[in-house]
N, C-alpha and C. Protein backbone atom coordinates (compact mmCIF):
# COMPACT_ATOMS: atom_id res chain seq x y z
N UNK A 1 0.84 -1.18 0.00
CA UNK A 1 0.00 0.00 0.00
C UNK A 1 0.88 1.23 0.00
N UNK A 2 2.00 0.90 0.83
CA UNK A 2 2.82 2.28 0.28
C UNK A 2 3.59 2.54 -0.47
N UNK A 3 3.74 1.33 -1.16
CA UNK A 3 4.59 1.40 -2.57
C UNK A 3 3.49 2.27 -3.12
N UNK A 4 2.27 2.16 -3.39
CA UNK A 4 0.77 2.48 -4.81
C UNK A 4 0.73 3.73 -3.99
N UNK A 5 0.53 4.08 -3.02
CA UNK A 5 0.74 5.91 -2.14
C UNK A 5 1.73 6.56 -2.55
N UNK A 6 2.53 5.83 -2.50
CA UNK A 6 4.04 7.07 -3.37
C UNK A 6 3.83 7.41 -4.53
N UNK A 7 3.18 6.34 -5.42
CA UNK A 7 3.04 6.47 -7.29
C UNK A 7 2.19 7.38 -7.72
N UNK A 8 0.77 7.43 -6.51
CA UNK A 8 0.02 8.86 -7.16
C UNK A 8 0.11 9.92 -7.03
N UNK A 9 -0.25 11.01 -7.48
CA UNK A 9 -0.40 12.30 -7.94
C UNK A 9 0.09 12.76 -6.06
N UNK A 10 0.83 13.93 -6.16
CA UNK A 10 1.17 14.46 -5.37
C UNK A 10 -0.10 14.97 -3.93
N UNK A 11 -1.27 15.51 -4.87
CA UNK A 11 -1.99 15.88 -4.07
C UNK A 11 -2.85 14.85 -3.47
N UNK A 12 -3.01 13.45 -3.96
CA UNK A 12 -3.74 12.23 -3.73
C UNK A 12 -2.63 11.73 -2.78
N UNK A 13 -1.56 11.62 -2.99
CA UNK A 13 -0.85 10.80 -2.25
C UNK A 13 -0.24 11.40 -0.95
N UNK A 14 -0.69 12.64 -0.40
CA UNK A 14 0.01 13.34 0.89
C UNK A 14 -1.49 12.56 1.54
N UNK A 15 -2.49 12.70 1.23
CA UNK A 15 -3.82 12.22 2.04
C UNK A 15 -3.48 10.80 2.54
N UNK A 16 -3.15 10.12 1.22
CA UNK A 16 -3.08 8.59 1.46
C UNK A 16 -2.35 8.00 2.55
N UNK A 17 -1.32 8.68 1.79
CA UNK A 17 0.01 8.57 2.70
C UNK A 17 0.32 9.11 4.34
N UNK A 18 -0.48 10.45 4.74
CA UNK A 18 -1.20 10.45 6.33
C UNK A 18 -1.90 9.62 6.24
N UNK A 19 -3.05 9.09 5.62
CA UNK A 19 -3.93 8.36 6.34
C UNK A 19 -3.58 6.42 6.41
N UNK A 20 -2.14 6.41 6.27
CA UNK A 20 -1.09 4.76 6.08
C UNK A 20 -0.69 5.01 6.87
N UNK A 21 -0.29 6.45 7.37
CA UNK A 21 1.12 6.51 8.95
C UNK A 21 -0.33 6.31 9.96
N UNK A 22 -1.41 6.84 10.02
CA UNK A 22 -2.49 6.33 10.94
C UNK A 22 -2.47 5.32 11.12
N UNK A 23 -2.76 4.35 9.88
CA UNK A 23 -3.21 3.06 10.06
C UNK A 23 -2.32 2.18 10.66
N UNK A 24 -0.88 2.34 10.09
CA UNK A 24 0.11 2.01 10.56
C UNK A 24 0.26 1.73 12.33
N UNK A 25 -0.07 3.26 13.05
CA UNK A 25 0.19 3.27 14.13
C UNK A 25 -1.25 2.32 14.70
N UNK A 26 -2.55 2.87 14.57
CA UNK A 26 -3.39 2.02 14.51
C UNK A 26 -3.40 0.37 14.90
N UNK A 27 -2.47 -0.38 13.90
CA UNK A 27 -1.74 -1.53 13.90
C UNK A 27 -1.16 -1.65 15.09
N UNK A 28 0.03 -0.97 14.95
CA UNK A 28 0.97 -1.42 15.58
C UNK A 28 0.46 -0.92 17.69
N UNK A 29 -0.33 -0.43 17.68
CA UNK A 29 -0.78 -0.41 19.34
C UNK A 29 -1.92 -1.35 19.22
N UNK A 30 -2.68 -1.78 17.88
CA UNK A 30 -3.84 -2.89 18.62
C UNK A 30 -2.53 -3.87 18.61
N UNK A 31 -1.32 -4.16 17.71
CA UNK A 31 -0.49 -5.50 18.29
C UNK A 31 0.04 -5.44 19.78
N UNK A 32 0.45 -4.34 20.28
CA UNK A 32 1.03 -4.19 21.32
C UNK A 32 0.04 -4.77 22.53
N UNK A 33 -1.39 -4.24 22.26
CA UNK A 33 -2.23 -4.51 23.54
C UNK A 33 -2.66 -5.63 23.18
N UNK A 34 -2.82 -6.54 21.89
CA UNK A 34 -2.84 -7.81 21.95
C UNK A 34 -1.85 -8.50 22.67
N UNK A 35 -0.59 -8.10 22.53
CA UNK A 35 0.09 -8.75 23.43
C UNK A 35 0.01 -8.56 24.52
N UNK A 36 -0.48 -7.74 25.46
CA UNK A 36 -0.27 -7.20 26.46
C UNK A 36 -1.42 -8.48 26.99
N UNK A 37 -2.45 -8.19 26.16
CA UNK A 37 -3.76 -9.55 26.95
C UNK A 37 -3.13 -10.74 26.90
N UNK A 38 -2.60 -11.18 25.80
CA UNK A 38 -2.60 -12.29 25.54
C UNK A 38 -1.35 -12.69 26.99
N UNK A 39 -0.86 -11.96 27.02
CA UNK A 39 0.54 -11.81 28.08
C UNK A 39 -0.09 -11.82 29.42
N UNK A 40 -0.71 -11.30 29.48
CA UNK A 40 -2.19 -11.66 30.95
C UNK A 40 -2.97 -12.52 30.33
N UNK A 41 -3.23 -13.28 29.97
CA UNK A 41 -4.26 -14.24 30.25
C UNK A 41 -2.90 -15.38 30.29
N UNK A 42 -2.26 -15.34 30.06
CA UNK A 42 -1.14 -16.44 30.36
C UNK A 42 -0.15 -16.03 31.78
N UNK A 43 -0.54 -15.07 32.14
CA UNK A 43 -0.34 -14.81 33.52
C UNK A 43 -1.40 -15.15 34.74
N UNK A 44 -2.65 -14.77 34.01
CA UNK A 44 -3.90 -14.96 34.32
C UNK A 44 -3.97 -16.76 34.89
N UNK A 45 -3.81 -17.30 33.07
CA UNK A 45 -4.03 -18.92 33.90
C UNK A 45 -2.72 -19.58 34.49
N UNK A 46 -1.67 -18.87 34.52
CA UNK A 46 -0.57 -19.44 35.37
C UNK A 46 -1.17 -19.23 36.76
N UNK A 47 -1.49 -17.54 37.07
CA UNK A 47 -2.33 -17.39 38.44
C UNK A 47 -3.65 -18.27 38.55
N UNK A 48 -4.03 -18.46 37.51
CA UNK A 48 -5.34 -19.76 38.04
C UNK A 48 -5.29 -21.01 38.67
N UNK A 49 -3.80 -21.29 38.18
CA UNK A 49 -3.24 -22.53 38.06
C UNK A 49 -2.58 -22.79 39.58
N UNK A 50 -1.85 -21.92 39.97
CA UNK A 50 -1.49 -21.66 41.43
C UNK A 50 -2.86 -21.74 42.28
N UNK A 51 -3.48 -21.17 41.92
CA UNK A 51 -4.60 -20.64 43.32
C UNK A 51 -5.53 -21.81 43.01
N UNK A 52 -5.79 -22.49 42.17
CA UNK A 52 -6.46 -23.63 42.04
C UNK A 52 -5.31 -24.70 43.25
N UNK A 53 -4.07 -24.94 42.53
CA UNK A 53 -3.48 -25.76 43.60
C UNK A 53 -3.29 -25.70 45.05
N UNK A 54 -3.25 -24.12 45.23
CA UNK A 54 -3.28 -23.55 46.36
C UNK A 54 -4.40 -24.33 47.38
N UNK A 55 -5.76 -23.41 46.93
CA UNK A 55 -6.92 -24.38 46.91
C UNK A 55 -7.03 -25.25 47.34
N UNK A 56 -6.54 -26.41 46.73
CA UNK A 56 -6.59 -27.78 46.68
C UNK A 56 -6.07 -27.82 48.24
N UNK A 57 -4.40 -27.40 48.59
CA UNK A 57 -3.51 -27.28 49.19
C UNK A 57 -4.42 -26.82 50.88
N UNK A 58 -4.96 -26.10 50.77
CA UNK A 58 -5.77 -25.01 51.92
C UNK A 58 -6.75 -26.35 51.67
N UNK A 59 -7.82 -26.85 50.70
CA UNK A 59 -8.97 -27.93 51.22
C UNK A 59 -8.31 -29.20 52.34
N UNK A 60 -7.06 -29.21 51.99
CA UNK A 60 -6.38 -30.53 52.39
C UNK A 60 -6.13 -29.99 54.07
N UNK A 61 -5.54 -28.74 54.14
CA UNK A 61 -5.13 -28.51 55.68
C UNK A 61 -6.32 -28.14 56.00
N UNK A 62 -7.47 -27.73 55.55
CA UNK A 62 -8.27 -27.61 56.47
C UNK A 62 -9.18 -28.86 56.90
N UNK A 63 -9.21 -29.81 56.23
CA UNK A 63 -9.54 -31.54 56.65
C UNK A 63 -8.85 -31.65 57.31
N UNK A 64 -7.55 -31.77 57.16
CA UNK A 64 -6.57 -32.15 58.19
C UNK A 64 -7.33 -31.08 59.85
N UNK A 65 -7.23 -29.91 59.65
CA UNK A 65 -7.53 -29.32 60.84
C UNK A 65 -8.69 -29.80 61.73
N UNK A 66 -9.76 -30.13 60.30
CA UNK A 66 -11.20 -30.24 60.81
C UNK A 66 -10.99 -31.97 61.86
N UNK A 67 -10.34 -32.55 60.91
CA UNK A 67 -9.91 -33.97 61.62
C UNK A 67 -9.14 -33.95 62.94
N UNK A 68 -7.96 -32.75 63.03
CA UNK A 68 -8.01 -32.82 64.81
C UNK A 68 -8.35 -31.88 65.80
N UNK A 69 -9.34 -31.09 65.14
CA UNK A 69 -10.24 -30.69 65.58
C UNK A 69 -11.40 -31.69 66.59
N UNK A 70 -11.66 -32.60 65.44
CA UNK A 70 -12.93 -33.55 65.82
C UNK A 70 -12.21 -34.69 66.94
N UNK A 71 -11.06 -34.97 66.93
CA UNK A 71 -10.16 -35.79 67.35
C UNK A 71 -9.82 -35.21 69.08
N UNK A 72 -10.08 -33.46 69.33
CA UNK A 72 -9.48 -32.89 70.43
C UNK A 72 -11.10 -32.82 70.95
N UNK A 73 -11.87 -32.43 70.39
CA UNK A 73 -13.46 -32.76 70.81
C UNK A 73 -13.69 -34.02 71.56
N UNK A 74 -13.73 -35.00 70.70
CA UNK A 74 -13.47 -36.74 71.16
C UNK A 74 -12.98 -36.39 72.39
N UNK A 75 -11.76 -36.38 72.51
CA UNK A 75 -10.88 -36.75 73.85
C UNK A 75 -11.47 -35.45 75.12
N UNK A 76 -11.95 -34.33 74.41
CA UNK A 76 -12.28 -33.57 75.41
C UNK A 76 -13.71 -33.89 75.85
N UNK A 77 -14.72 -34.59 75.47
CA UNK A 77 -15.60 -35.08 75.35
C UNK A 77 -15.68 -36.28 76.56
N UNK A 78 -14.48 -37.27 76.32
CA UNK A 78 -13.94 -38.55 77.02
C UNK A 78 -13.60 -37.78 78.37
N UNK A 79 -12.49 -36.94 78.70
CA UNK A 79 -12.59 -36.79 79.80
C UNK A 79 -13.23 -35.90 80.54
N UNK A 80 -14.37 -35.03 80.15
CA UNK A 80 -15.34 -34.76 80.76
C UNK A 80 -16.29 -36.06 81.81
N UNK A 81 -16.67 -36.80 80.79
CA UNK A 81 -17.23 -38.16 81.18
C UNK A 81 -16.57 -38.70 82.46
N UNK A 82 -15.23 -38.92 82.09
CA UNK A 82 -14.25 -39.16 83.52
C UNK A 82 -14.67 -38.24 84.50
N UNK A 83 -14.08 -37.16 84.58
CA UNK A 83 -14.49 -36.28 85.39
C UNK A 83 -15.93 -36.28 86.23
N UNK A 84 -16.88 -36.79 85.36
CA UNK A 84 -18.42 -36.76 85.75
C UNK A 84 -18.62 -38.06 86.38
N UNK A 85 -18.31 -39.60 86.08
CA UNK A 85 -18.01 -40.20 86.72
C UNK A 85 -17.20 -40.30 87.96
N UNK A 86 -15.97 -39.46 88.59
CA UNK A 86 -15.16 -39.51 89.73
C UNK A 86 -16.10 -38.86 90.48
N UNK A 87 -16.80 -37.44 90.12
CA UNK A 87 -17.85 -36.46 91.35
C UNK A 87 -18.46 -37.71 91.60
N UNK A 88 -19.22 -38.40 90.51
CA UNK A 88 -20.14 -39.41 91.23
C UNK A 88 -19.83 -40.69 91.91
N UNK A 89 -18.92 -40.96 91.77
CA UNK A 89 -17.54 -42.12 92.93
C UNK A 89 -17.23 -41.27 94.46
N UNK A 90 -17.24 -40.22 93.83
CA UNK A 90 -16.56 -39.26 95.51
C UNK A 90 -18.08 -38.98 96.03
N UNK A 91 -18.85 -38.88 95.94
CA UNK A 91 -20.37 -38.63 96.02
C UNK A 91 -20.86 -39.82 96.79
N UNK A 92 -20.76 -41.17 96.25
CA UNK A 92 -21.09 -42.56 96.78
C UNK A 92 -20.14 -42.90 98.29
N UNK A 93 -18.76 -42.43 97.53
CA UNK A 93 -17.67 -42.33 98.77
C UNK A 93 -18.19 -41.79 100.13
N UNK A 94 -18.21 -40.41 99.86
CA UNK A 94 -18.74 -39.49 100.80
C UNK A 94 -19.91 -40.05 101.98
N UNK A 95 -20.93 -40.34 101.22
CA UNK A 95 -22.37 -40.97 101.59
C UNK A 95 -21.82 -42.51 102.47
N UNK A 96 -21.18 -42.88 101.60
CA UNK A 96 -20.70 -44.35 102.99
C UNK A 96 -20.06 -43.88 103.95
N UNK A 97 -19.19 -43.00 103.87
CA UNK A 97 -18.38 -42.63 105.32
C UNK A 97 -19.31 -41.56 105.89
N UNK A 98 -19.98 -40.91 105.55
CA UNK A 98 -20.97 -40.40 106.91
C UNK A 98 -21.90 -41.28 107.52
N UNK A 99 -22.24 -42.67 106.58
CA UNK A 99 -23.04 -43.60 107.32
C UNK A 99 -22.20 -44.49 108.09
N UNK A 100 -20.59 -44.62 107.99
CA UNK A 100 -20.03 -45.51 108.71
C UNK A 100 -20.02 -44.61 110.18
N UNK A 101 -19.68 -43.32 110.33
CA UNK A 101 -19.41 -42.59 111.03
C UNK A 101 -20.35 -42.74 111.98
N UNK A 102 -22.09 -42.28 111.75
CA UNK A 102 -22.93 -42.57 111.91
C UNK A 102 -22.69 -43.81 112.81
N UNK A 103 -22.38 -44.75 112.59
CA UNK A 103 -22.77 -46.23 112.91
C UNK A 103 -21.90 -46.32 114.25
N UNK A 104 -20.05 -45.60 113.89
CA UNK A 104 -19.46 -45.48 114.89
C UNK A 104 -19.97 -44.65 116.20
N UNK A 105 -20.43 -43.98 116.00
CA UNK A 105 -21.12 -43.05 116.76
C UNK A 105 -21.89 -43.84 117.43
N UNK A 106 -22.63 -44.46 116.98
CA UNK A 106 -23.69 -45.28 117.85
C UNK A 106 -23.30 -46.09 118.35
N UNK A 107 -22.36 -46.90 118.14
CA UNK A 107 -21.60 -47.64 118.77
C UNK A 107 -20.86 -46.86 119.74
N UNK A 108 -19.92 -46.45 119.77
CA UNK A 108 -19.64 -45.46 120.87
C UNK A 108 -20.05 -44.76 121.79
N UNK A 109 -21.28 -44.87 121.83
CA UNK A 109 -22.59 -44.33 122.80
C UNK A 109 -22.73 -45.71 123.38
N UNK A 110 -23.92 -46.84 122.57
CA UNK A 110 -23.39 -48.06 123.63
C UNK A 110 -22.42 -48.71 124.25
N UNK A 111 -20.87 -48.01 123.84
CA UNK A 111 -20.41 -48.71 124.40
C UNK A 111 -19.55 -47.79 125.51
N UNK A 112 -20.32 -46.64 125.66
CA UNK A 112 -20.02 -45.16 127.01
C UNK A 112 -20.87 -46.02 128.09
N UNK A 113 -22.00 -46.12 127.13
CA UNK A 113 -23.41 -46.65 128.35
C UNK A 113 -22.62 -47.93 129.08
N UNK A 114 -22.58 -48.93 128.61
CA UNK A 114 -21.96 -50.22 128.95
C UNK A 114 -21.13 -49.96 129.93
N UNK A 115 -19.72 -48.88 129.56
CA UNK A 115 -18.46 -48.44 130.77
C UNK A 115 -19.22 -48.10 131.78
N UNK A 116 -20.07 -46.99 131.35
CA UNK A 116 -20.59 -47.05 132.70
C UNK A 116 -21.75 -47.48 133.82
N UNK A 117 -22.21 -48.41 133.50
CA UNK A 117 -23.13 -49.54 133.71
C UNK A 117 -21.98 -50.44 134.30
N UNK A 118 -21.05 -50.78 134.17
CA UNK A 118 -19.86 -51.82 134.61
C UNK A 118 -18.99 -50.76 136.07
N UNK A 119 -18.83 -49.99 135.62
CA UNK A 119 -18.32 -49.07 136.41
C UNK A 119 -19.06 -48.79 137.92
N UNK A 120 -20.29 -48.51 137.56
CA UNK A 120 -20.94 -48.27 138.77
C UNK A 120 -21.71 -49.39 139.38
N UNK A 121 -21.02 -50.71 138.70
CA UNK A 121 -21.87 -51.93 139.55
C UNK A 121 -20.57 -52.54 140.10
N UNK A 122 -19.58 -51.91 139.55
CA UNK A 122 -18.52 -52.80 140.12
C UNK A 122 -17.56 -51.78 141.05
N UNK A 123 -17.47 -50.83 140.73
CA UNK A 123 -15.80 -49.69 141.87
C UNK A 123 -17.00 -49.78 142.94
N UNK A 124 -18.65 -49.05 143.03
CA UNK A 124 -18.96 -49.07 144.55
C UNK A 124 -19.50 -50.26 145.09
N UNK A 125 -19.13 -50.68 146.26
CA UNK A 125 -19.77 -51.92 147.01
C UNK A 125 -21.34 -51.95 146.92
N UNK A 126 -21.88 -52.65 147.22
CA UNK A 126 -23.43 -52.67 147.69
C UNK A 126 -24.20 -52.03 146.82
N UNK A 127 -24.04 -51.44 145.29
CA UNK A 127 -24.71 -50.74 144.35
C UNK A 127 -26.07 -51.64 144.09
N UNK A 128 -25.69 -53.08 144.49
CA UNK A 128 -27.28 -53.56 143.71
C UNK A 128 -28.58 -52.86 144.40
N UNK A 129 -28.62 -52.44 145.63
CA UNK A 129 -29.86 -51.73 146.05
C UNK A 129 -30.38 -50.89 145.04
N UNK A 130 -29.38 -49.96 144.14
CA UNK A 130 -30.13 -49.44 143.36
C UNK A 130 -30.86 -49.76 142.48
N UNK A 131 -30.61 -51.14 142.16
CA UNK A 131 -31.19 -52.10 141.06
C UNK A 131 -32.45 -52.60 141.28
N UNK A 132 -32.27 -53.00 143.07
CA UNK A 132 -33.37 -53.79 143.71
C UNK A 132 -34.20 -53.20 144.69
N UNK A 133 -33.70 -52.22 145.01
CA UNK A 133 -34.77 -51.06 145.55
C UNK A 133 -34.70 -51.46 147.07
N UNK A 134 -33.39 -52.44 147.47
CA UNK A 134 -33.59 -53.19 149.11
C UNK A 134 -32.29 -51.92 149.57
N UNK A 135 -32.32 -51.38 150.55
CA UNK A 135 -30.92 -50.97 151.32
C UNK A 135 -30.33 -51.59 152.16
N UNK A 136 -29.37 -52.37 152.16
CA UNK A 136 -28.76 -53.57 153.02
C UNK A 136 -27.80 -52.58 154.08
N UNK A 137 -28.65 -51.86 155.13
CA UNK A 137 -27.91 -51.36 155.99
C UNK A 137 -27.29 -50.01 155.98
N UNK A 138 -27.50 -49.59 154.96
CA UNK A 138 -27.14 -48.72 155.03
C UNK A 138 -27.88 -47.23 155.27
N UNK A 139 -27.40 -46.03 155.35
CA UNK A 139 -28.11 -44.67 155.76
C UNK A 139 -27.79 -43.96 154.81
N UNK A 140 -29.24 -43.46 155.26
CA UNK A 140 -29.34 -41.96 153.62
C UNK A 140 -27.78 -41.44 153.34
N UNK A 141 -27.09 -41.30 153.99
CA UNK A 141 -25.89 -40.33 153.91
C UNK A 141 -25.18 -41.33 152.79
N UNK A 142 -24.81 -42.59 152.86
CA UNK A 142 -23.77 -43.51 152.34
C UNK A 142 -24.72 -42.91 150.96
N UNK A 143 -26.00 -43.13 151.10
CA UNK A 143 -26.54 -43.58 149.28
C UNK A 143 -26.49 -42.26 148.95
N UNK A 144 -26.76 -41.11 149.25
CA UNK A 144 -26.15 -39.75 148.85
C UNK A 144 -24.86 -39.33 148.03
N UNK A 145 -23.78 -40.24 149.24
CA UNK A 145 -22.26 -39.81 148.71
C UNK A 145 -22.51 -40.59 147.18
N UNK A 146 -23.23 -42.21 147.03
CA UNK A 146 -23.20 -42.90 146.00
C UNK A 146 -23.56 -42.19 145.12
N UNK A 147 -24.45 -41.69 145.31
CA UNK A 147 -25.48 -41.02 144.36
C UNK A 147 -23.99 -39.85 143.37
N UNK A 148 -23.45 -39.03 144.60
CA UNK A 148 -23.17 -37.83 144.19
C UNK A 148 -22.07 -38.48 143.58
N UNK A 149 -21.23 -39.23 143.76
CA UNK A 149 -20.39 -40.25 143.20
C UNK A 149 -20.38 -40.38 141.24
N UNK A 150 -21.66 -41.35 141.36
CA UNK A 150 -21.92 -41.79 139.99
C UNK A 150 -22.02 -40.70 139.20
N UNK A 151 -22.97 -38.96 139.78
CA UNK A 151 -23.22 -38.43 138.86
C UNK A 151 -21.43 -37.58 138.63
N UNK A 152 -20.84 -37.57 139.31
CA UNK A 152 -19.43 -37.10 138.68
C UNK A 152 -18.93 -37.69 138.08
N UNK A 153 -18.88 -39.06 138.23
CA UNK A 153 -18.53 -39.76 137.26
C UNK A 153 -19.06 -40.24 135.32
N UNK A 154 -20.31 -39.71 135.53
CA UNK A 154 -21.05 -38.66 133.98
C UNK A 154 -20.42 -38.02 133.35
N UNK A 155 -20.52 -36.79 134.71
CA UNK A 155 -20.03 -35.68 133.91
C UNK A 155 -18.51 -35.65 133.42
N UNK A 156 -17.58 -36.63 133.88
CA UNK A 156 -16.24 -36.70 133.83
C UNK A 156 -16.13 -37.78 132.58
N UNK A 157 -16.92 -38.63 131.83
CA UNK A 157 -17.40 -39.10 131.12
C UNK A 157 -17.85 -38.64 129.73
N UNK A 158 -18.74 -37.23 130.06
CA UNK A 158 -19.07 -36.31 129.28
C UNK A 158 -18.22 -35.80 128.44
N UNK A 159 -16.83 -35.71 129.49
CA UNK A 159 -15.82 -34.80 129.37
C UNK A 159 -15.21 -35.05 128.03
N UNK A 160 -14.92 -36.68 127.37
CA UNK A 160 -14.34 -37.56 126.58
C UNK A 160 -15.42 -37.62 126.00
């Protein structure tokens, strides 16, 4: 085309010939920004290509996460259960030793009563009158001291 622009008539061919350096440039920037796309979209699917694997890469650790995730749940799960089982072992625990206690206790009362049931039939002489309601000789005064006797011996009893 610019060979046949040079050959015509002077005044035909200054038009032509601006309107070839247009086209020209025209050309040569749609090639440039063709390349420029074509140069991004091959950047484009290289970046697709990454972030797809990436992707992939991030689905995998986050299974992995979700898996010991579910795995620290489990076990935190398990020893809760433990935990809830021992309150209720120390609970059962508890409840038998206030009933053994209980039991000692009562025992330890009959067997205060008993000491002193043995005690006062056996350290004073002649105690069975109190049993049998007979006084073998003796005067108000002796069964007094007895009297005042046994009850110190209560309260000294009490004491323990």
């Amino acid at each position: 085309m610019d060979l046949e622009a040079r050959s015509l008539q002077p005044n035909v061919k200054a038009v032509l010939l601006a309107k070839l350096r247009e086209y020209k440039s025209d050309l040569n920037n749609l090639k440039s920004e063709h390349k420029r796309l074509a140069s991004a979209n091959s950047n484009q699917a290289a970046r697709d290509d990454l972030l797809e694997s990436g992707m992939a890469d991030a689905m995998s650790v986050s299974a992995n996460q979700r898996g010991r995730l579910m795995m620290s749940t489990e076990r935190l799960n398990e020893s809760s259960d433990r935990i809830k089982e021992s309150i209720r072992t120390m609970r059962e625990t508890e409840e038998l030793g206030v009933s053994i206690l209980q039991d000692l206790h009562q025992q330890r009362q009959s067997l205060l009563h008993a000491n002193d049931m043995v005690f006062l039939l056996l350290k004073v002489p002649y105690r069975h009158h109190l049993l049998t309601g007979k006084f073998e000789g003796k005067d108000e005064k002796e069964i007094n001291e007895e009297r005042r006797k046994k009850e110190q011996v209560k309260e000294i009893k009490m004491l323990f």
